[in-house]
Protein backbone atom coordinates (compact mmCIF):
# COMPACT_ATOMS: atom_id res chain seq x y z
CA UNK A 1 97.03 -55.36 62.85
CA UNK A 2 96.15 -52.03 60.75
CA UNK A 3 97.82 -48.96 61.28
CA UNK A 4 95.06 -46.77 63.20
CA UNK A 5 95.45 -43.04 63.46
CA UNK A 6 94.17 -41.27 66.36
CA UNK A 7 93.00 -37.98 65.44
CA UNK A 8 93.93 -35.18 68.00
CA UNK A 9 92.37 -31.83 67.46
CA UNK A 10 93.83 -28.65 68.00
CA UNK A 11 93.13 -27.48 71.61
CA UNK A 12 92.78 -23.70 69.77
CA UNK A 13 90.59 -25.16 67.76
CA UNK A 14 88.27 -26.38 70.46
CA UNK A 15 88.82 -23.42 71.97
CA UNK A 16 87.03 -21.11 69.34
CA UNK A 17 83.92 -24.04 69.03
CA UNK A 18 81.24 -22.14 71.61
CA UNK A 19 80.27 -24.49 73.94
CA UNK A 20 76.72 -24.69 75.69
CA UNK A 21 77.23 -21.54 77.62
CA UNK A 22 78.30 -19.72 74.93
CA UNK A 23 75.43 -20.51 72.77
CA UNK A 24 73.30 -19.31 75.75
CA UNK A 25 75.70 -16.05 75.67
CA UNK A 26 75.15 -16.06 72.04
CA UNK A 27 71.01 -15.72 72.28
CA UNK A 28 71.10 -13.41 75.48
CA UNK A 29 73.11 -10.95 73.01
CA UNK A 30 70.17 -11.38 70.02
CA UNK A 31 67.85 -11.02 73.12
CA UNK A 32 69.00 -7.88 74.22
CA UNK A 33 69.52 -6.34 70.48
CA UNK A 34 66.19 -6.64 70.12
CA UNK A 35 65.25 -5.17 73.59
CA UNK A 36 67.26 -2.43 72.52
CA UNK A 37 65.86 -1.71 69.59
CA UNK A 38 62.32 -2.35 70.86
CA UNK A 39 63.11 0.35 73.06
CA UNK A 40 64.34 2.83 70.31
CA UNK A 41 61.73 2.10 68.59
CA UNK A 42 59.08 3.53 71.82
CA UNK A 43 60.92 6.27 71.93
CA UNK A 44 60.78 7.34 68.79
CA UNK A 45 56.85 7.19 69.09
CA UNK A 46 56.83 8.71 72.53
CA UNK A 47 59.04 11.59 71.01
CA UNK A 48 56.50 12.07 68.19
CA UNK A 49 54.87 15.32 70.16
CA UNK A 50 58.60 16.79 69.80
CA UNK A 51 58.06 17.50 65.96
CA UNK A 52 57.96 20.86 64.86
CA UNK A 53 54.93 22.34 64.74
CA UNK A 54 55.16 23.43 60.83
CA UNK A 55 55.15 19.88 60.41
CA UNK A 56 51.69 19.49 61.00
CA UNK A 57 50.15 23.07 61.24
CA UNK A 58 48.14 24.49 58.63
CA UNK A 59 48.47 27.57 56.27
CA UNK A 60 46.47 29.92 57.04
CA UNK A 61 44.82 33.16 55.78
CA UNK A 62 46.11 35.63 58.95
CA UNK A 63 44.64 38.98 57.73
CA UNK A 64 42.25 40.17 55.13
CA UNK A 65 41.57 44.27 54.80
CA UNK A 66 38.47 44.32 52.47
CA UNK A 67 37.43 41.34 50.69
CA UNK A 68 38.80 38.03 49.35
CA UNK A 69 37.41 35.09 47.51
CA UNK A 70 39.07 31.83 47.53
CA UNK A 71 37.86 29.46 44.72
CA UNK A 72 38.11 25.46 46.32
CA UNK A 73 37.11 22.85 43.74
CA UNK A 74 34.41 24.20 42.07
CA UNK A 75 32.88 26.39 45.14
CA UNK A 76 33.66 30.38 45.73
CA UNK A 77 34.16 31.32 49.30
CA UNK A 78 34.69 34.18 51.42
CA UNK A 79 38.37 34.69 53.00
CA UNK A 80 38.61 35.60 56.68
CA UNK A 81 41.29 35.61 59.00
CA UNK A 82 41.55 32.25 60.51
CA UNK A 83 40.98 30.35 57.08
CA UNK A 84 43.23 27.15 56.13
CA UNK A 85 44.33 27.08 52.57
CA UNK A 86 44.88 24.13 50.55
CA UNK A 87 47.02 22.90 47.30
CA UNK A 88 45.14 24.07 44.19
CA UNK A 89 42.77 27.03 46.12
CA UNK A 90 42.60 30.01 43.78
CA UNK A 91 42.49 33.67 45.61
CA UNK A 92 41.20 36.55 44.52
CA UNK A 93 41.38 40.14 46.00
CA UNK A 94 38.71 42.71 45.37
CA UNK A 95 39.98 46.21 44.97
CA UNK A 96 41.43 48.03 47.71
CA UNK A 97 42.03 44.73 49.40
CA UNK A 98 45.12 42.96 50.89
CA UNK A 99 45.44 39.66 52.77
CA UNK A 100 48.44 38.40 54.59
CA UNK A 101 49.07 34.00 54.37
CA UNK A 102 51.21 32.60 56.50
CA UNK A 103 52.97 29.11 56.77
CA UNK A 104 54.04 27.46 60.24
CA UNK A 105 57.94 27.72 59.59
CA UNK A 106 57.58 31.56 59.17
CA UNK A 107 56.74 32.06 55.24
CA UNK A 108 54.72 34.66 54.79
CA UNK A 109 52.37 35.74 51.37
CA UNK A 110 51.04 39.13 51.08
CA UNK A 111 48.53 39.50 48.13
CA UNK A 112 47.65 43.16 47.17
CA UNK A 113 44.76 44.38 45.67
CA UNK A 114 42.79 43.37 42.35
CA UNK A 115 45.47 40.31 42.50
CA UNK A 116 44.95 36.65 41.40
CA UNK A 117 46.74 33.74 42.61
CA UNK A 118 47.11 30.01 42.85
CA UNK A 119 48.30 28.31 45.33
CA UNK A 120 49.83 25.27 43.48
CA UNK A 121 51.77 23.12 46.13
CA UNK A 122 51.93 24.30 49.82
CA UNK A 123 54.37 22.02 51.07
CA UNK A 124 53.26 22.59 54.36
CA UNK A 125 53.99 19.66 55.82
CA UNK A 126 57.87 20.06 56.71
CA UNK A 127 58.72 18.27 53.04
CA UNK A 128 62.06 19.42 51.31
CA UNK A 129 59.28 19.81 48.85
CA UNK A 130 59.08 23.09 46.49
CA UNK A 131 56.30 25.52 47.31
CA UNK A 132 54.58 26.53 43.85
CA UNK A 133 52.67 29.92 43.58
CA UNK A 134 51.26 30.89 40.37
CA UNK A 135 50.22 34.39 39.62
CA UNK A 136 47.81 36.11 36.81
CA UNK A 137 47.91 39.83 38.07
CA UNK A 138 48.71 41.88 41.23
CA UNK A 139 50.76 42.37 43.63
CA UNK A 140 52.32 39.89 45.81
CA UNK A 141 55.25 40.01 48.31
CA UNK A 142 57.20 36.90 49.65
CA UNK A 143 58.93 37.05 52.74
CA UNK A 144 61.01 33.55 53.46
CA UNK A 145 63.42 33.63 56.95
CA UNK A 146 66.03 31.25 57.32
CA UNK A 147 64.00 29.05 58.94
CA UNK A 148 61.90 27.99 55.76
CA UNK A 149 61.41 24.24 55.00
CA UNK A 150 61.17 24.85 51.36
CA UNK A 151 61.93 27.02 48.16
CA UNK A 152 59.70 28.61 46.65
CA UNK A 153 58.62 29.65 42.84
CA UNK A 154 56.56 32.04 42.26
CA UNK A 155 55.07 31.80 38.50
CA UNK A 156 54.13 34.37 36.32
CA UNK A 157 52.86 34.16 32.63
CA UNK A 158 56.06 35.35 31.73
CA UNK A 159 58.72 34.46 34.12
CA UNK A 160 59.34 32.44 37.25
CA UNK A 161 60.93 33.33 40.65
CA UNK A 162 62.86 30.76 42.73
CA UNK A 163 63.74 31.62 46.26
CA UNK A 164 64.56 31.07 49.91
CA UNK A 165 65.73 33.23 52.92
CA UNK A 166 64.60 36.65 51.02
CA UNK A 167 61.70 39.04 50.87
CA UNK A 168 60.62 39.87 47.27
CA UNK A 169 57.84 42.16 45.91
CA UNK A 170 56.44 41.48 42.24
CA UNK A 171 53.98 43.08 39.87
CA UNK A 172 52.17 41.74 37.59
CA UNK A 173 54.91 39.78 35.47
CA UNK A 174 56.11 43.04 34.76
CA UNK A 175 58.57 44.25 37.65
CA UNK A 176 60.20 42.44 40.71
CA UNK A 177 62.48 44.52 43.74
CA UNK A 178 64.42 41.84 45.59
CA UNK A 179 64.77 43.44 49.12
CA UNK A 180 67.35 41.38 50.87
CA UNK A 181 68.70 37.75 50.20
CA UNK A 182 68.82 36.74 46.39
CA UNK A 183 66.36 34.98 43.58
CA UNK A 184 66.56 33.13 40.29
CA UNK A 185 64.51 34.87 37.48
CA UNK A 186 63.88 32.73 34.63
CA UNK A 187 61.92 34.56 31.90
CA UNK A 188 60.09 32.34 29.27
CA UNK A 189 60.13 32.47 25.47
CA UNK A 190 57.00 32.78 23.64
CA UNK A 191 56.63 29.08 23.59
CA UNK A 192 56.70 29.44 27.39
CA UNK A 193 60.29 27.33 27.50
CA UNK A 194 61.90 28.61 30.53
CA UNK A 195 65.41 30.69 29.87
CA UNK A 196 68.02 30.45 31.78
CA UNK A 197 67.97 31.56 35.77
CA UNK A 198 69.24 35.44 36.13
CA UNK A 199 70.30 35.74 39.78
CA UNK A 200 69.25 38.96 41.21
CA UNK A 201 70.62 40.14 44.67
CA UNK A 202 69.72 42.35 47.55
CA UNK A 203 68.42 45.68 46.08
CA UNK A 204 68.16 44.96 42.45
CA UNK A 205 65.16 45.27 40.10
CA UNK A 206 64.37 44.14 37.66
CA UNK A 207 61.77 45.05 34.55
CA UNK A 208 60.57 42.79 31.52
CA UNK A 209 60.22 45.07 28.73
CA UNK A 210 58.30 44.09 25.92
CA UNK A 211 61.34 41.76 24.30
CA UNK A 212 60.85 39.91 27.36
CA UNK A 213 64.63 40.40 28.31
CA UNK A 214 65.17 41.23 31.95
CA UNK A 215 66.54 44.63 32.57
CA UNK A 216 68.21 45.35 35.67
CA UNK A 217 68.36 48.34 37.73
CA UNK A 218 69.94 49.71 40.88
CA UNK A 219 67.47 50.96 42.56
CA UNK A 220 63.15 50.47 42.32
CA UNK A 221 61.54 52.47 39.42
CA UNK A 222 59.50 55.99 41.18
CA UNK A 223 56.00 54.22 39.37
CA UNK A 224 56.86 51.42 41.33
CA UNK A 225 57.34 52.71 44.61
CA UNK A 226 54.53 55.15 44.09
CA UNK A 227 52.09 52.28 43.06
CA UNK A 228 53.44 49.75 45.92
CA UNK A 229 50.61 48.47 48.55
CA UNK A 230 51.51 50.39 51.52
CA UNK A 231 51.80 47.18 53.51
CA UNK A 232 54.34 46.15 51.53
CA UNK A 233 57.10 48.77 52.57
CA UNK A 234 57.36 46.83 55.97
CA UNK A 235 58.18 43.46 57.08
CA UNK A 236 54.86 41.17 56.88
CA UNK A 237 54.30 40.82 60.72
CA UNK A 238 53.65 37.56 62.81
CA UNK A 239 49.75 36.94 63.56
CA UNK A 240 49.93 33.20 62.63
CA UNK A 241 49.87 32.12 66.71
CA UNK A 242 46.56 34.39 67.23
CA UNK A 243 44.43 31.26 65.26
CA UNK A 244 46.46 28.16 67.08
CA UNK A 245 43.69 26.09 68.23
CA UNK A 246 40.67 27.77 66.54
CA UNK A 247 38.83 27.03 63.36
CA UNK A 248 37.33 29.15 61.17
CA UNK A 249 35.34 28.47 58.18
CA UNK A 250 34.92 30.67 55.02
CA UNK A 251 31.58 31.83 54.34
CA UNK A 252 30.25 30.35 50.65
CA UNK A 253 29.46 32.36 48.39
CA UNK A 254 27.80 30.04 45.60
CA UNK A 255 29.82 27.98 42.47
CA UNK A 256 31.62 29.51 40.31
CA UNK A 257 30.95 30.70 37.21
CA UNK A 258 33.07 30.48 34.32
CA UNK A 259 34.58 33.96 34.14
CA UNK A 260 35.66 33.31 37.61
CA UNK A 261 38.11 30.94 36.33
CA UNK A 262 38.26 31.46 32.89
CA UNK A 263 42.11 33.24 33.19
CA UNK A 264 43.24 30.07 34.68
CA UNK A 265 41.32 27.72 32.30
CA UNK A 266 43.61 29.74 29.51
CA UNK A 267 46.72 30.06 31.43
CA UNK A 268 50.07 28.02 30.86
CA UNK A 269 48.96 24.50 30.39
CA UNK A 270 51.30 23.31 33.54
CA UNK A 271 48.69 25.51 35.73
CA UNK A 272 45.84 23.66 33.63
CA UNK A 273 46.80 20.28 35.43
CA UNK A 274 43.94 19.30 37.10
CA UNK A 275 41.25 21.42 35.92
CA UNK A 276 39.74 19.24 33.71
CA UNK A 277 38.39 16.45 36.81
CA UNK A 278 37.94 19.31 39.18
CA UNK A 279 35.77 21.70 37.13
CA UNK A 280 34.06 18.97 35.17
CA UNK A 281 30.78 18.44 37.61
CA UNK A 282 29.81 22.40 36.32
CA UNK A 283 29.28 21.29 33.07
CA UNK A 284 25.53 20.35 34.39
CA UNK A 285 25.47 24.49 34.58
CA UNK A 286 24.51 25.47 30.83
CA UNK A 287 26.06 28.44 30.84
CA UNK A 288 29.01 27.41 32.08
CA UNK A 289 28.81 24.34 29.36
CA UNK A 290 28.24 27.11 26.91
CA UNK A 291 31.03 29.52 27.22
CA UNK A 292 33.47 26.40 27.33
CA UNK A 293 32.45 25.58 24.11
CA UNK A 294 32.68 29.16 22.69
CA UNK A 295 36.49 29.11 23.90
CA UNK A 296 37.10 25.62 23.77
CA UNK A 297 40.17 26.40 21.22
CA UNK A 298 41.45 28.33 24.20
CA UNK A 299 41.65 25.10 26.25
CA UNK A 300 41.53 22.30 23.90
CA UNK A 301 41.83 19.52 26.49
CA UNK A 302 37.92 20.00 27.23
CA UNK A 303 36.74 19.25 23.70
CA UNK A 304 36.66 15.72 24.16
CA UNK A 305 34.59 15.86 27.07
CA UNK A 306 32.21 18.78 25.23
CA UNK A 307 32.36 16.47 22.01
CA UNK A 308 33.00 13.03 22.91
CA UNK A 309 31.51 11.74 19.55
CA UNK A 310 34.63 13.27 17.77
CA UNK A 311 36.29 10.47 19.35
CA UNK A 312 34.53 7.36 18.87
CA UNK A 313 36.06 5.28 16.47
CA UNK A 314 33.84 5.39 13.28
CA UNK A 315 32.36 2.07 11.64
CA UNK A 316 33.89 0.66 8.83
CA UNK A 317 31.81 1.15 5.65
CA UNK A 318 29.79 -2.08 4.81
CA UNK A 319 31.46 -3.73 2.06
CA UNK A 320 29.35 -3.77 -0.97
């Protein structure tokens, strides 16, 4: 008779093997992970209301003394309080004017007269994003609390401003008077390659001379002062919950014309991004057509559209 074995398992063994109920344990726990997190999950859309409001407000213009145009796509239209803003709208004060823009998370832009500026990004939306502001001429003060969402740069032709939590009022791309908090000033080289950042605190100014190196002072130059918008001495005010709720449309005021955005068409080619698709259905408008062709060496990205048969590839010559 063989030698059988009998094979006796370990009873700690068995004891770790789940048995029937502790399969069923087993599914009732995957059962009620996914409760749970069925549940989290209709919360977070019930809670969706709780956002902040900047996170889906608009911008808005919130004040306009005198007159402003604001150049969307290819249209020119009349600023009034109550106006959204988008990315890429141009805006243009008349003289005498001023106009107050205000973001939901407290940002506010003052524009003073005969001044010219892009709007380049918004970041409106609540977005870690940077807000992009690019100016030709004027005045324009920043004002950024604490409670910003975003940096912001303000570009000039010359130099660029980078900011948050500070008020700051420019001219031009001539002179800047930080009035509390701090900025970056980066002035560009004559290639338009960005130097390094300056940091300018609370109560510093600064003026490019015509080296374009960044000369600090303690105090605001008298011209300055003197020549300030008046409504730039105070803190911008709040006026951005008088338009919750209401819509207001500008008022058109016809396409424009090429000297309306001729400036920007010759500007720093990163504020040229865009142009070429958005401006492209005036060139039906011969004069318009014309004078970009006169100054197409101004903005060379346009003479393949003005001239496409430059670009066609040429036949070979027939072989005799």
């Amino acid at each position: 008779m063989s030698d059988v074995r009998v094979f006796h398992p370990d009873p700690a063994i068995l004891r770790r093997i789940p048995g029937p109920c502790a399969r069923a344990r087993g599914r009732s726990s995957w059962i009620s992970v996914t409760h749970m997190l069925l549940r989290c999950f209709l919360t977070l859309v019930a809670c969706l209301h709780l956002i902040p409001a900047f996170a889906q407000a608009d911008v808005r213009v919130t004040f306009v003394d005198g007159q402003m145009k604001l150049l969307r796509g290819t249209q020119v239209l009349l600023a009034a309080p109550g106006v959204v803003v988008l990315d890429s709208d141009i805006l243009e004060t008349a003289p005498k004017a001023y106009a107050l823009i205000e973001f939901p998370d407290g940002v506010r832009l003052a524009l003073g007269d005969e001044t010219r500026l892009m709007l380049r990004t918004l970041a409106s939306g609540g977005k870690p994003a940077m807000r992009e502001f690019a100016v030709l001429q004027g005045w324009v003060k920043i004002q950024s609390p604490a409670a910003s969402v975003a940096d912001f740069q303000l570009q000039g032709l010359r130099w660029s401003i980078q900011g948050r939590e500070t008020s700051v009022i420019v001219r031009d791309d001539a002179m800047l008077f930080v009035e509390h908090g701090a900025v970056a000033v980066s002035v560009s080289d004559l290639k338009g390659r960005a130097g390094t950042p300056q940091r300018l605190n609370s109560g510093r100014f600064g003026v490019l001379d015509e080296n374009r190196a960044l000369v600090l002072q303690e105090r605001p130059a008298e011209v300055f002062v003197t020549a300030m918008p008046r409504p730039f001495r105070d803190p911008l005010p709040r006026l951005l919950e008088r338009f919750k709720g209401r819509e207001v449309e500008p008022r058109p005021a016809g396409e424009v014309a090429y000297g309306d955005v001729a400036h920007w068409l010759q500007g720093p080619q990163p504020w040229r991004s865009g142009f070429v698709a958005r401006f492209r259905p005036r060139l039906g408008d011969k004069a318009f057509r014309q004078q970009l062709a006169d100054n197409v060496a101004r903005h060379p990205e346009w003479d393949r559209i003005l001239f496409p048969e430059k670009y066609r590839p040429r036949n070979p010559p027939a072989r005799p």
